[in-house]
N, C-alpha and C. Protein backbone atom coordinates (compact mmCIF):
# COMPACT_ATOMS: atom_id res chain seq x y z
N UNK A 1 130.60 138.29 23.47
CA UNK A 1 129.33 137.60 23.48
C UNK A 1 129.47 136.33 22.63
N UNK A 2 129.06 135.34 23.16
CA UNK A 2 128.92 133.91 22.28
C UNK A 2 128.06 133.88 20.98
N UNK A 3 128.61 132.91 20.30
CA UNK A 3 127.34 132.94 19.24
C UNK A 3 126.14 132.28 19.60
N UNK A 4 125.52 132.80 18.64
CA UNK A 4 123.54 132.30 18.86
C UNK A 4 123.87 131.09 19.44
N UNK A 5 124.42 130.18 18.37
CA UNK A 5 124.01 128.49 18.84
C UNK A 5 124.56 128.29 19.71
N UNK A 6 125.92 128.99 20.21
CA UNK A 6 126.23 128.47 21.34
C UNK A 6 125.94 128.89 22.86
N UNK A 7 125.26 129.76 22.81
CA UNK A 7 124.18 130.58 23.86
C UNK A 7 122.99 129.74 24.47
N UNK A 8 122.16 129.26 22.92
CA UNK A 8 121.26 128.42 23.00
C UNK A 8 121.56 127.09 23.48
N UNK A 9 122.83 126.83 23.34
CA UNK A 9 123.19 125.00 23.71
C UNK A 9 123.74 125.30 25.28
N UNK A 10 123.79 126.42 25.84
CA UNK A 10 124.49 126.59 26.85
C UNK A 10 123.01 126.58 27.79
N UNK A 11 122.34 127.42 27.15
CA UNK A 11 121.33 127.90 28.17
C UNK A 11 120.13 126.32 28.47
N UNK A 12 120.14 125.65 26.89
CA UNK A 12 119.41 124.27 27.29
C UNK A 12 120.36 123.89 28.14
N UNK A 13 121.70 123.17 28.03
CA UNK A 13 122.19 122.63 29.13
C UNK A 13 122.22 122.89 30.59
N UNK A 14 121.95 124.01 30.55
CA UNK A 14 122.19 124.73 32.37
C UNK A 14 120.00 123.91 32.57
N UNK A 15 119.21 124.92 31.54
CA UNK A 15 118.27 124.14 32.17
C UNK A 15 118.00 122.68 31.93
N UNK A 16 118.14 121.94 31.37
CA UNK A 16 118.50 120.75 31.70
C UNK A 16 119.18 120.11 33.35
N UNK A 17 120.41 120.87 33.47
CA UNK A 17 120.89 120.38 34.60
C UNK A 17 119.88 120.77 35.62
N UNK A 18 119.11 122.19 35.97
CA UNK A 18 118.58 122.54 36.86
C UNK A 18 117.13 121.65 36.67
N UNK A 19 117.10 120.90 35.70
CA UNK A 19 115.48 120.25 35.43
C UNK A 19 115.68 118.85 36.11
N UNK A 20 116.92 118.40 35.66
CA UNK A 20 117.10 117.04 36.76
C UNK A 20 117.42 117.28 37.91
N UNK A 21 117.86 117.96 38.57
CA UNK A 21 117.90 118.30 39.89
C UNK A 21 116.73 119.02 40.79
N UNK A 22 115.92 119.28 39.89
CA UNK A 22 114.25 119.42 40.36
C UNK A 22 114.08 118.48 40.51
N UNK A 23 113.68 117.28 39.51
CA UNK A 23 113.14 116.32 39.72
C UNK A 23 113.61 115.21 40.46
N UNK A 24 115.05 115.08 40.86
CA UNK A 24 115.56 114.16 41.68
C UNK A 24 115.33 115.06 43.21
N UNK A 25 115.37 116.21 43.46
CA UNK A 25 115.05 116.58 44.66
C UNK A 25 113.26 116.30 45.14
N UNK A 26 112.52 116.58 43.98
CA UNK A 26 110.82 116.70 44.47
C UNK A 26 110.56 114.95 44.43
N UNK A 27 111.61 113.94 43.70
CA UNK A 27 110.78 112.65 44.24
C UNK A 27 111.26 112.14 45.19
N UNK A 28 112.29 112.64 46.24
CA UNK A 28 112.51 112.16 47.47
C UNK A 28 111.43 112.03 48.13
N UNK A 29 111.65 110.69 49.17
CA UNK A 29 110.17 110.81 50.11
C UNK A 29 110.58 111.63 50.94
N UNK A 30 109.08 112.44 51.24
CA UNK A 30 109.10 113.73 52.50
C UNK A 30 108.69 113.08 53.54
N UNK A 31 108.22 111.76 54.14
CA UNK A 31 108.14 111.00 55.33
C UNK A 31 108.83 109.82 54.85
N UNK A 32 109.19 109.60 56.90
CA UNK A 32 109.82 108.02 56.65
C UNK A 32 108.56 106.97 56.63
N UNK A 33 108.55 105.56 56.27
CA UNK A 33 107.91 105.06 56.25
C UNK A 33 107.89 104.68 57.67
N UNK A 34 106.86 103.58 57.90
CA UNK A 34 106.14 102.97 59.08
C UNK A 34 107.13 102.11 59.43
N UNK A 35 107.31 101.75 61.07
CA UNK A 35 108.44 100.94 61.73
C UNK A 35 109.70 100.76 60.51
N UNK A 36 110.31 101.86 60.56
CA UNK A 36 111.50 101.96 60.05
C UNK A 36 112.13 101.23 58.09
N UNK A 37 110.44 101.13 57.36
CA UNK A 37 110.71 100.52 56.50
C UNK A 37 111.27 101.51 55.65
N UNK A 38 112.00 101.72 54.27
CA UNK A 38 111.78 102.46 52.93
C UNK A 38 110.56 102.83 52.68
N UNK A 39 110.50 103.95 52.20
CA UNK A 39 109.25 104.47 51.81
C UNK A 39 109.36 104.54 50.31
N UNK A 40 110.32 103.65 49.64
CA UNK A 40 109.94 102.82 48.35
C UNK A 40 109.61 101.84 48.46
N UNK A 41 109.40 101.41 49.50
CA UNK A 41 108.77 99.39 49.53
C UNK A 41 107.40 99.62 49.98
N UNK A 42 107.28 100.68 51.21
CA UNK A 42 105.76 100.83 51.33
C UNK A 42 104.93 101.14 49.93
N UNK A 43 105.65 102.04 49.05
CA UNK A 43 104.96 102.23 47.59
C UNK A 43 104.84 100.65 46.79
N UNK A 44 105.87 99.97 46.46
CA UNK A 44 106.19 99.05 45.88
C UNK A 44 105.22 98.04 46.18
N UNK A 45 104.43 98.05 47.52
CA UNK A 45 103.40 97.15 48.10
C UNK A 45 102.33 97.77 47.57
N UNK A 46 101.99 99.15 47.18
CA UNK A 46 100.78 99.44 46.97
C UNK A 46 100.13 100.18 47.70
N UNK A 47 101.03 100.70 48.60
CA UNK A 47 99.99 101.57 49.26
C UNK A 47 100.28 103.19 49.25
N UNK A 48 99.52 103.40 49.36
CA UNK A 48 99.08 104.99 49.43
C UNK A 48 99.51 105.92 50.12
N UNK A 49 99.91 107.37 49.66
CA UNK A 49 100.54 108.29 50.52
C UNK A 49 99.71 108.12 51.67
N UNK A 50 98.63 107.74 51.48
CA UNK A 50 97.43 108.01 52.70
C UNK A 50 97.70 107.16 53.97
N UNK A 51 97.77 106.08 53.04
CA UNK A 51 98.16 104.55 54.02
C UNK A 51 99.12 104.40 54.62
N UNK A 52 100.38 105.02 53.94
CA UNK A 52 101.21 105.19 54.78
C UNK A 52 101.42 105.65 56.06
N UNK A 53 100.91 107.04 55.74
CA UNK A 53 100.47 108.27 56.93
C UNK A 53 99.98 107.58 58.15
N UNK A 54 98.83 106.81 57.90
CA UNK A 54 97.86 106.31 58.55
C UNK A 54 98.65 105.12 59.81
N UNK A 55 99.38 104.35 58.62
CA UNK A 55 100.26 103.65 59.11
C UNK A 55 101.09 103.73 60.21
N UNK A 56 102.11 105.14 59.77
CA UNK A 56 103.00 105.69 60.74
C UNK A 56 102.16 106.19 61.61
N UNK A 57 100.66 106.40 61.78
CA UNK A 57 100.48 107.08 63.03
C UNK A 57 99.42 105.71 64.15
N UNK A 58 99.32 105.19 63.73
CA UNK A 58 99.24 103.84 64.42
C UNK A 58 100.46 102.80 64.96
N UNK A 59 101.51 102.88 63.83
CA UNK A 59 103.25 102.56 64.34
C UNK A 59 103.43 103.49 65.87
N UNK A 60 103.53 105.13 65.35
CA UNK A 60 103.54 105.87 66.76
C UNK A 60 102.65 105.62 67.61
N UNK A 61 101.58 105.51 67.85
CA UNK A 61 101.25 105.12 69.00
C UNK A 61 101.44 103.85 69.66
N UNK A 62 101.65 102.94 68.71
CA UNK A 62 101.77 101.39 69.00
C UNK A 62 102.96 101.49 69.86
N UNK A 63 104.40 102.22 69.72
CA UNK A 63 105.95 102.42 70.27
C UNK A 63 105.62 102.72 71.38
N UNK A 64 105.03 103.72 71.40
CA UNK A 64 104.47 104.94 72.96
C UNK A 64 103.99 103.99 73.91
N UNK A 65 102.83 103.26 73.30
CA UNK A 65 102.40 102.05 74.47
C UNK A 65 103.12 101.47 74.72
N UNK A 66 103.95 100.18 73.74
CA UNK A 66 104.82 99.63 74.17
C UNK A 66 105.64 99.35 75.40
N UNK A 67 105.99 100.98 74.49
CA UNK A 67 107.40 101.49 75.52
C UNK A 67 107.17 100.98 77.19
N UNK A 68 105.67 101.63 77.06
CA UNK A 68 104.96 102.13 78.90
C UNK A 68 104.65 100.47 79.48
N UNK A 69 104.88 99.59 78.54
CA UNK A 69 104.60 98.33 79.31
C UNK A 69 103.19 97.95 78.64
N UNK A 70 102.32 98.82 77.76
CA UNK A 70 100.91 98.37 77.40
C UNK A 70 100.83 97.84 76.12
N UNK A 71 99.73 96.77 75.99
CA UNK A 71 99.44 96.28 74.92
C UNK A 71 99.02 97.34 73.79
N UNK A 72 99.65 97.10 72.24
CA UNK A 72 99.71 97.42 70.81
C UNK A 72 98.61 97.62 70.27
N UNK A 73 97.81 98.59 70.25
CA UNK A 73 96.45 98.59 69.64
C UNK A 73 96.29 98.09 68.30
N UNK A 74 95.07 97.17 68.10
CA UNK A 74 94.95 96.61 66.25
C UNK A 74 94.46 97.79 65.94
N UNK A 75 94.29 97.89 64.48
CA UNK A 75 93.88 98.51 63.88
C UNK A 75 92.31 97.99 63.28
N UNK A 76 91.04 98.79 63.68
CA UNK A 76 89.72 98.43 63.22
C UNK A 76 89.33 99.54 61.95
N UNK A 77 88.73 98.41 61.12
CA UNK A 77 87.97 99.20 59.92
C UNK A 77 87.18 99.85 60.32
N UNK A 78 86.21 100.26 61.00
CA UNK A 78 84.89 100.80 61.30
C UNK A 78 85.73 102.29 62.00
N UNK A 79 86.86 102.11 63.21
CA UNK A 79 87.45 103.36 63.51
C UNK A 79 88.44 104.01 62.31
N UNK A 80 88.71 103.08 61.56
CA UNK A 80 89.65 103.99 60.33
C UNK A 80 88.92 104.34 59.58
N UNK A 81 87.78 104.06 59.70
CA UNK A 81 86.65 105.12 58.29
C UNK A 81 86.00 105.81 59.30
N UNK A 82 86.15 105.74 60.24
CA UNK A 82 85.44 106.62 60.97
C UNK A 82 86.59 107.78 61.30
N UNK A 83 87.68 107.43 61.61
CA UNK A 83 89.11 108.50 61.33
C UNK A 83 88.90 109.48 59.87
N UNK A 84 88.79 108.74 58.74
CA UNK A 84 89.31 109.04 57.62
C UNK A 84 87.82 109.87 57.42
N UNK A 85 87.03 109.73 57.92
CA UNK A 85 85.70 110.71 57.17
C UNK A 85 86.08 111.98 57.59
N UNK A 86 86.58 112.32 59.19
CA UNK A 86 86.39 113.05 59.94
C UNK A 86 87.51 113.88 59.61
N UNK A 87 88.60 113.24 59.23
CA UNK A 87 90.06 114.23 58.52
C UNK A 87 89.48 114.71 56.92
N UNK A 88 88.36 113.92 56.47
CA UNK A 88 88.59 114.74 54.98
C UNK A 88 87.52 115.56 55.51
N UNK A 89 86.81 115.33 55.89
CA UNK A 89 85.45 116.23 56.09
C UNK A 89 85.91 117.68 56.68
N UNK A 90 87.09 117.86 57.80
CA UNK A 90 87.89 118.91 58.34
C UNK A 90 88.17 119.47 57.12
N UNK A 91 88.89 118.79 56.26
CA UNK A 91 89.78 119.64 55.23
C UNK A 91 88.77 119.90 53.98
N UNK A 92 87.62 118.98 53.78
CA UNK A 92 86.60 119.60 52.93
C UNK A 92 85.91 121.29 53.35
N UNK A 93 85.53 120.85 54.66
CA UNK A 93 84.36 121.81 54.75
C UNK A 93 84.55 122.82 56.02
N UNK A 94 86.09 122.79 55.85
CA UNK A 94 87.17 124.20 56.99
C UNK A 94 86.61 124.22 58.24
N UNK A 95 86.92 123.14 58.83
CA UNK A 95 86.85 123.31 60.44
C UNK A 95 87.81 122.29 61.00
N UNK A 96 87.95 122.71 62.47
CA UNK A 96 89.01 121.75 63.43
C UNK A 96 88.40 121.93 64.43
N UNK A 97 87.41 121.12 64.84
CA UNK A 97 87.02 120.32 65.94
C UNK A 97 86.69 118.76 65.98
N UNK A 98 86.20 118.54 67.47
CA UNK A 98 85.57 117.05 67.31
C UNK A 98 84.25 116.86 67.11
N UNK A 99 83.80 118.06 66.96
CA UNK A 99 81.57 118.09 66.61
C UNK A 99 81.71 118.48 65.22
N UNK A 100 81.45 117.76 64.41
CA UNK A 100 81.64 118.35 62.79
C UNK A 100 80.46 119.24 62.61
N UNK A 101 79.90 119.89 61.59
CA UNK A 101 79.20 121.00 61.42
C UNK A 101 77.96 120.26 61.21
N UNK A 102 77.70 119.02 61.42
CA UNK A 102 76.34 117.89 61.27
C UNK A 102 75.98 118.07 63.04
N UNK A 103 76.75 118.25 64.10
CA UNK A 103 76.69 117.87 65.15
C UNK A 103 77.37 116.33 65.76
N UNK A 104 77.84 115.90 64.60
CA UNK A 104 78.31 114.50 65.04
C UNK A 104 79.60 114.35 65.71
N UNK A 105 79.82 113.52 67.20
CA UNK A 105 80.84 113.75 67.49
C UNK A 105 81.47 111.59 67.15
N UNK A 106 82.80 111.84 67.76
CA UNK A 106 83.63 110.55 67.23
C UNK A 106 82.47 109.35 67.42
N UNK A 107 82.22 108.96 68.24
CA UNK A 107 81.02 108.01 68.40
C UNK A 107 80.18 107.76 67.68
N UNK A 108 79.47 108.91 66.93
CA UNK A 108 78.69 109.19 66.09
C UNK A 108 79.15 108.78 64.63
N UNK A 109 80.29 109.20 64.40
CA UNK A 109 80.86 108.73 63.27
C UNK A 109 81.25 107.24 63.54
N UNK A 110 81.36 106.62 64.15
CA UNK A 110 81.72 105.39 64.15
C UNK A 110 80.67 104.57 64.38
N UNK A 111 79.36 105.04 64.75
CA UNK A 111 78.24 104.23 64.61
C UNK A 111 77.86 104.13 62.87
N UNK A 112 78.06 105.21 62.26
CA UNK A 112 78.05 105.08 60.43
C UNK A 112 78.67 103.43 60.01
N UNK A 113 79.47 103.19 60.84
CA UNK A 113 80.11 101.86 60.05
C UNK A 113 79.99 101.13 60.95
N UNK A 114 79.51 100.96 62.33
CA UNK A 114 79.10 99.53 63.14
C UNK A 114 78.55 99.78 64.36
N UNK A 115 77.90 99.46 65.04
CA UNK A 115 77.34 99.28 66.26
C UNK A 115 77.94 100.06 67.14
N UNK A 116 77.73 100.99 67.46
CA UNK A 116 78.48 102.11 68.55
C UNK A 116 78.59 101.40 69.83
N UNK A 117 77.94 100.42 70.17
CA UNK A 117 77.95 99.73 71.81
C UNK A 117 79.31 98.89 71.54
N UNK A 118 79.13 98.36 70.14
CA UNK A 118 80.76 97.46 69.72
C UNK A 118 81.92 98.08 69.97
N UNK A 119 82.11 99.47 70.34
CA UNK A 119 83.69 100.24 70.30
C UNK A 119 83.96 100.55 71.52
N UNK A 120 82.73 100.91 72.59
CA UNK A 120 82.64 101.71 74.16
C UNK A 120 84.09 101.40 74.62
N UNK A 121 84.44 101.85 75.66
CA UNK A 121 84.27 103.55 75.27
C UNK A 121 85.27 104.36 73.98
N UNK A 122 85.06 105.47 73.41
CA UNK A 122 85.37 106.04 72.32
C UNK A 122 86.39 106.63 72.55
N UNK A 123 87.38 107.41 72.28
CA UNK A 123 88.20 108.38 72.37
C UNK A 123 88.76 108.54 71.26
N UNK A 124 88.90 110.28 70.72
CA UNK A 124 90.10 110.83 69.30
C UNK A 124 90.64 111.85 69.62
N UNK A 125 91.51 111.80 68.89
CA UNK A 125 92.63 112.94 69.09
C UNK A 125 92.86 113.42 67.88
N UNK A 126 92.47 114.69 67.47
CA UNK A 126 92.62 115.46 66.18
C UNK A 126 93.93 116.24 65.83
N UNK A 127 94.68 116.68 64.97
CA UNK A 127 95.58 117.33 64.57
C UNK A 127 95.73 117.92 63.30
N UNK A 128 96.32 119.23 63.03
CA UNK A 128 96.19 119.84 61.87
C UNK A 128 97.12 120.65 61.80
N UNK A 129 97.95 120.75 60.37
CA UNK A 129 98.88 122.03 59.98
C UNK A 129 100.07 121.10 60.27
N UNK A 130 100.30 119.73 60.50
CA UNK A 130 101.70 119.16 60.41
C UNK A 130 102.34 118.75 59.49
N UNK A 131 103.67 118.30 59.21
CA UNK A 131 103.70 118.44 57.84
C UNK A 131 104.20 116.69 57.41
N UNK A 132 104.38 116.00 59.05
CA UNK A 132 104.43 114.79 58.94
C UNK A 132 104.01 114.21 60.01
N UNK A 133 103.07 112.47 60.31
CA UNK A 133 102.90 112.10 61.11
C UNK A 133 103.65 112.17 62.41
N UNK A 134 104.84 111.60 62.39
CA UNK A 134 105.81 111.78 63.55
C UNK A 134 105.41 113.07 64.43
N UNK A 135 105.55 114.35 63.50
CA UNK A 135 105.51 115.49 64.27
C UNK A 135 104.34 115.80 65.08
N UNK A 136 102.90 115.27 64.46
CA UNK A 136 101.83 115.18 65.19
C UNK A 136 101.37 114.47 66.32
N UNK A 137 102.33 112.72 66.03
CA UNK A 137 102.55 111.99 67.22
C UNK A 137 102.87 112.54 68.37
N UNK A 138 104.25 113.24 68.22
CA UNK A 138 104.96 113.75 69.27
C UNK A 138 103.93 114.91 69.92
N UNK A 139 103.54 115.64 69.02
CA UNK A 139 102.26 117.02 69.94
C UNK A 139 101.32 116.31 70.72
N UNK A 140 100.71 115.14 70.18
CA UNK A 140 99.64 114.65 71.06
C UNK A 140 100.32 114.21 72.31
N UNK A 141 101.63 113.52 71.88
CA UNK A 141 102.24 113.31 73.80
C UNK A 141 102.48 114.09 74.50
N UNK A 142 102.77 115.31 74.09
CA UNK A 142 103.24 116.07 74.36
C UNK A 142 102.02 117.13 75.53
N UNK A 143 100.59 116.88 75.02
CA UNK A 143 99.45 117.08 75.43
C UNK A 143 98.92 116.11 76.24
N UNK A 144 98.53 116.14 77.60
CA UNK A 144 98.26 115.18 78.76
C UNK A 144 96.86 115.14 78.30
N UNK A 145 95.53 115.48 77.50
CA UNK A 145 94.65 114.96 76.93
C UNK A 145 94.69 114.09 75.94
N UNK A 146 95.87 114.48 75.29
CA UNK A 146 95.37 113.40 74.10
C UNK A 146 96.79 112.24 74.41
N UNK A 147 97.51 112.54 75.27
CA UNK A 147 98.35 111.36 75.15
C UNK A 147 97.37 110.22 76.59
N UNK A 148 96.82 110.87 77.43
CA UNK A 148 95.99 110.04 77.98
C UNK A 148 94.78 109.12 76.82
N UNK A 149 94.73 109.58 76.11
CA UNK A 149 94.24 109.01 74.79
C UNK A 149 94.83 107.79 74.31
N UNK A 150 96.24 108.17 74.09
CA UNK A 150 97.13 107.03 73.44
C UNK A 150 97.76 106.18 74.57
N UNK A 151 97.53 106.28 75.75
CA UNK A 151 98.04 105.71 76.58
C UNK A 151 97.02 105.02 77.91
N UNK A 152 95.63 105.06 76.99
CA UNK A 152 94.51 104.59 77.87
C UNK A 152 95.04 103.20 78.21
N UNK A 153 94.57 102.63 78.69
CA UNK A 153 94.54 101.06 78.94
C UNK A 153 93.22 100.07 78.84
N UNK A 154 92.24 101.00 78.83
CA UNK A 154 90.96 100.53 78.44
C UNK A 154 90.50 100.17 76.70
N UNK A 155 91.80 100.99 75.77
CA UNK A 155 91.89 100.91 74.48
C UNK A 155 92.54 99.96 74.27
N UNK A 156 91.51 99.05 72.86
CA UNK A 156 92.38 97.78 72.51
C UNK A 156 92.33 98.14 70.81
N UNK A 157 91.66 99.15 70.31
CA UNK A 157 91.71 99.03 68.89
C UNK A 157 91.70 100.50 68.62
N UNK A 158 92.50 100.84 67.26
CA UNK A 158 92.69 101.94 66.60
C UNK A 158 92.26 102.40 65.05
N UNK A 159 91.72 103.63 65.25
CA UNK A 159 91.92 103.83 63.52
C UNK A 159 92.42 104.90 63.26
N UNK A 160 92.77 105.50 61.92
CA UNK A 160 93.80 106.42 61.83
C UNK A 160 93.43 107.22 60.56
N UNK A 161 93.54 108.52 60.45
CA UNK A 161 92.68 109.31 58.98
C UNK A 161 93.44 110.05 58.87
N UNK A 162 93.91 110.73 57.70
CA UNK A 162 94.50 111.61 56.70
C UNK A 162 94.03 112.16 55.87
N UNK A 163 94.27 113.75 56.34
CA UNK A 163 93.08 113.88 54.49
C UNK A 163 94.45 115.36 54.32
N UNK A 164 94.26 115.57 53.44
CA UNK A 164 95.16 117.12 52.78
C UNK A 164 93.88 117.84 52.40
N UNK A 165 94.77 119.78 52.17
CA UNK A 165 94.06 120.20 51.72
C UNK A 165 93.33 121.49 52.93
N UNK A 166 92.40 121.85 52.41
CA UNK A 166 91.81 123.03 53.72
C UNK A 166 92.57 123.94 54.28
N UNK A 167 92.20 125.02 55.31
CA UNK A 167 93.22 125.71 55.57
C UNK A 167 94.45 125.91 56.10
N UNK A 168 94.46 124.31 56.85
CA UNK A 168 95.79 124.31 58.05
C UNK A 168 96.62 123.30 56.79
N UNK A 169 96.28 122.13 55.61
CA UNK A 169 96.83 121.67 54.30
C UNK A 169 97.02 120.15 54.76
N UNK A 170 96.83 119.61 56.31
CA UNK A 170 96.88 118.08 56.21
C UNK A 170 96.26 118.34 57.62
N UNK A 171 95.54 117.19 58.36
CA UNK A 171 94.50 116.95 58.94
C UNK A 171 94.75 115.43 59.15
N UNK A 172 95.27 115.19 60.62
CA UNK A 172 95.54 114.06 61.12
C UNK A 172 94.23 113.25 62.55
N UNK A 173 93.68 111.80 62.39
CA UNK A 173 92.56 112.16 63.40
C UNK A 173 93.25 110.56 63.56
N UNK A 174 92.97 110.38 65.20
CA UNK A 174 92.83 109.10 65.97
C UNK A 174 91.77 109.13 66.35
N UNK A 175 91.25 107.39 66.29
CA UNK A 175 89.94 106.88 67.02
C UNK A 175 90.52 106.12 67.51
N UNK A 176 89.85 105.86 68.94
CA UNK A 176 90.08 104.74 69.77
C UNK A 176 89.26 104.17 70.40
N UNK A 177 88.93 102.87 70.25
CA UNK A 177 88.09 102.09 71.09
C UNK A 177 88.08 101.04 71.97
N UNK A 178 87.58 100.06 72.64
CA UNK A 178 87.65 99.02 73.09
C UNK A 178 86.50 97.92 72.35
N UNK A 179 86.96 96.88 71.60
CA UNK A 179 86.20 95.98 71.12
C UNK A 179 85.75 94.85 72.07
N UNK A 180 84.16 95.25 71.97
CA UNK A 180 82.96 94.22 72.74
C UNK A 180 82.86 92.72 72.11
């Protein structure tokens, strides 16, 4: 058996080693960033795990159209708070649908922040329990409702919501509209 002190200098060192190798493993990023950037420069700009998210899932749909020959949806404030209420509100108050427990459906929420005749026609696509945008992208194509969603042609603008948390732990929502 070793002596005391050298037991004690052994056992800090081992946890030590196992303490930096926690912490260099848990600050890796767990998503890539948006159109292929570092997801230390998206931080470095200031933005938010949220924004990011949000980001990459407007990047994915933007590729998908592309790809098909269709114009790049912008991104509108009025559908990204109207996204972003509807993902925290899921993960606040434990539900996954598109009628929140008010009765309000996507339209409804997007009249909260502007003129509902300004977006016609509406369309979202909800998702929950993924553990990164990409993966949720791919389910909605993967689904002939909601990729008819992302692949309308009548859609010229997007918004995009993230919230964590609740029972499925992240909560992904698309709005889509056409600006009047």
């Amino acid at each position: 058996m070793p002596p005391p002190t050298l037991a004690r200098h052994t056992l800090l060192a081992a946890f030590t080693v196992v303490a930096l190798l926690l912490l260099s493993w848990t600050t890796q990023p767990t998503i890539a960033a948006a159109d292929g950037e570092d997801a230390s420069e998206s931080q470095q700009r200031g933005e938010s795990r949220k924004e990011q998210i949000q980001s990459q899932i407007r990047g994915c749909v933007n590729r998908k159209r592309t790809h098909r020959g269709l114009p790049p949806l912008q991104a509108a404030g009025p559908l990204e708070e109207a996204a972003s209420l509807h993902a925290s509100s899921m993960s606040k108050h434990g539900f996954f649908d598109h009628v929140d427990p008010r009765g309000r459906d996507a339209g409804d929420r997007v009249a909260i922040f502007a003129r509902k005749s300004r977006y016609l026609p509406i369309g979202e696509n909800i998702g929950a329990g993924y553990r990164r945008a990409k993966a949720v992208c791919e389910a909605w194509m993967d689904s002939a409702s909601h990729r008819a969603n992302i692949l309308n042609p009548d859609f010229t603008v997007i918004g995009a919501g993230y919230a964590t948390g609740g029972q499925y732990g992240s909560y992904f929502v698309q709005v889509f509209g056409r600006e009047r």
